[in-house]
Structure formats: C-alpha cells, structure tokens
N, C-alpha and C. Protein backbone atom coordinates (compact mmCIF):
# COMPACT_ATOMS: atom_id res chain seq x y z
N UNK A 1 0.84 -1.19 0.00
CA UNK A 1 0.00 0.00 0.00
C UNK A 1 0.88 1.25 0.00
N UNK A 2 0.90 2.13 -0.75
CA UNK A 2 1.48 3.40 -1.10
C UNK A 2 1.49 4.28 -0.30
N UNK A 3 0.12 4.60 0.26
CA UNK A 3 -0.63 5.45 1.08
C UNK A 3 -0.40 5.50 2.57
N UNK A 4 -0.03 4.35 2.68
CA UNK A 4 0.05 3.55 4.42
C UNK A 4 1.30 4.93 5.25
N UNK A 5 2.22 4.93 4.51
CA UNK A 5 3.52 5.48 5.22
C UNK A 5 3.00 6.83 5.52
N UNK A 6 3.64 7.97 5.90
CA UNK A 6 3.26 8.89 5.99
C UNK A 6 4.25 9.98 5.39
N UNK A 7 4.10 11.03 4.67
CA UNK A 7 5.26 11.39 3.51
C UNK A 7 6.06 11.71 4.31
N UNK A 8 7.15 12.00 3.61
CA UNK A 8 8.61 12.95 4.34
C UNK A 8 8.44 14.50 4.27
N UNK A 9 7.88 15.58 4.32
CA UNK A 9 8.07 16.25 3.96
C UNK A 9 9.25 17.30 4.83
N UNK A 10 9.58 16.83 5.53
CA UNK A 10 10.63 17.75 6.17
C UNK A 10 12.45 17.23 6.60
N UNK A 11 12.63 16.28 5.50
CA UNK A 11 13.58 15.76 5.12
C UNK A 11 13.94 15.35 3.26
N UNK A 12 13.98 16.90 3.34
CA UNK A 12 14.90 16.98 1.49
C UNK A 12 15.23 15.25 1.02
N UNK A 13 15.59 14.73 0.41
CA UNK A 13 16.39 13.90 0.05
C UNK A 13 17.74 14.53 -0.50
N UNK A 14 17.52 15.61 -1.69
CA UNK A 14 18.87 16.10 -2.02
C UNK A 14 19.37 17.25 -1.54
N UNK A 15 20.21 17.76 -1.64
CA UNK A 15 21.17 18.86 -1.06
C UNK A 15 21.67 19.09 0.49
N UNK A 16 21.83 17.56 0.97
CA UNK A 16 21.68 18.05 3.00
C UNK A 16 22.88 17.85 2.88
N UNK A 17 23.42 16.68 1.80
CA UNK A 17 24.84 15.86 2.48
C UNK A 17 26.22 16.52 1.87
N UNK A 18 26.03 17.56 0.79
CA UNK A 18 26.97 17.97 0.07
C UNK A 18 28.05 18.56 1.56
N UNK A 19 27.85 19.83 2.19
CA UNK A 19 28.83 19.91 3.36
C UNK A 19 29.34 18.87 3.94
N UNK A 20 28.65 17.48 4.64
CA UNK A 20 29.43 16.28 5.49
C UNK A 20 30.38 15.61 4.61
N UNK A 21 30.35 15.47 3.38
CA UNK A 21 30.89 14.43 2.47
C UNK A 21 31.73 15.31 2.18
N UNK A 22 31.66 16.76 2.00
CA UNK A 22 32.90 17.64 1.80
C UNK A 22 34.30 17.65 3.00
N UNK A 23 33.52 17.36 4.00
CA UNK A 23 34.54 17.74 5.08
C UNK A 23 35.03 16.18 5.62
N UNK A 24 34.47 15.42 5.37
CA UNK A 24 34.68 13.97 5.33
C UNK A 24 35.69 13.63 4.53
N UNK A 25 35.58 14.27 3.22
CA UNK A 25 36.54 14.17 2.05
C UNK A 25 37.97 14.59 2.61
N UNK A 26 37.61 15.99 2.93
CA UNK A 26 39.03 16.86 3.14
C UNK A 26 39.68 15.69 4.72
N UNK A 27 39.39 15.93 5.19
CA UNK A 27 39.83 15.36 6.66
C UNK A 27 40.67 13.49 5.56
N UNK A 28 39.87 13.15 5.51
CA UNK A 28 40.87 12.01 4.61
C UNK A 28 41.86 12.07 3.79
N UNK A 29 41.36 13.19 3.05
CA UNK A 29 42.90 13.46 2.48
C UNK A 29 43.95 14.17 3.51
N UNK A 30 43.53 14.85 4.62
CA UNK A 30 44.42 15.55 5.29
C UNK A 30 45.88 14.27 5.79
N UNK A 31 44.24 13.28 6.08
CA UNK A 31 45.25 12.24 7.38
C UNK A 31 46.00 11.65 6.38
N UNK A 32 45.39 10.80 5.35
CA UNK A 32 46.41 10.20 4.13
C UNK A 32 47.38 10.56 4.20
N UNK A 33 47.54 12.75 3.34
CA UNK A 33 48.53 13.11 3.36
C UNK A 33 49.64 13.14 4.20
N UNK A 34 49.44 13.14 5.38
CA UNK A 34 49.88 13.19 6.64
C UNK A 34 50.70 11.88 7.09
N UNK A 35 50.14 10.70 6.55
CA UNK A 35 50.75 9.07 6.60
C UNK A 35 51.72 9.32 5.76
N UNK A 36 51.44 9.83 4.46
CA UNK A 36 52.43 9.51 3.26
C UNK A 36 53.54 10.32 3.71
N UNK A 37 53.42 11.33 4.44
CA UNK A 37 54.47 12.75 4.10
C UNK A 37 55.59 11.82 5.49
N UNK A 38 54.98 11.11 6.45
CA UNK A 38 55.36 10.59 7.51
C UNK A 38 56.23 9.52 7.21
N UNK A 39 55.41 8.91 5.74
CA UNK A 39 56.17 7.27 5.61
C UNK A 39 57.36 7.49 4.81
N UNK A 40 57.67 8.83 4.24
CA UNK A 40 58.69 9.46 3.38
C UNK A 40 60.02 9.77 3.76
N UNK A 41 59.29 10.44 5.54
CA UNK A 41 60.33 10.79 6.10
C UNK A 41 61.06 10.02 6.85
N UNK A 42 60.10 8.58 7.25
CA UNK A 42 60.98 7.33 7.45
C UNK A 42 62.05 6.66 6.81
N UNK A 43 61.59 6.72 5.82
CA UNK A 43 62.33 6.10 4.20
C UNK A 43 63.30 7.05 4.19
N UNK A 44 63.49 8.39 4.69
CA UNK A 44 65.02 8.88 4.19
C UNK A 44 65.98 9.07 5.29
C-alpha cells in the first residue's frame, strides 16, 4: 500500500549531504597526506 507510510516532507532527500561528504573528504585526504608525508620521512 502506497498510502500507508506517511510522507517525508521535512527531510529533502537532495542537497543536506553535500557539506558532510565535503569535510569527510578533506579530513581524509588531510590524514592520508599526513601518513604519506610521515612514511617518506621514514624512508630517508
């Protein structure tokens, strides 16, 4: 039944997550960078 649920209307589906996935992004590349620049300076 279609009808049964009750709608969403106060939860967008698109445009909420673009900021978390942005800063989620950056922070991973931070730490990555941060391993690699670390595992470099082991190596020399």
């Amino acid at each position: 039944m279609p009808g049964a649920l009750p709608r969403e209307t106060h939860n967008p589906p698109k445009g909420w997550a673009k900021a978390p996935l942005t800063l989620i992004i950056v922070v991973a590349v931070l730490v990555a960078a941060f391993f690699l620049a670390y595992g470099v300076m082991l190596m020399l």
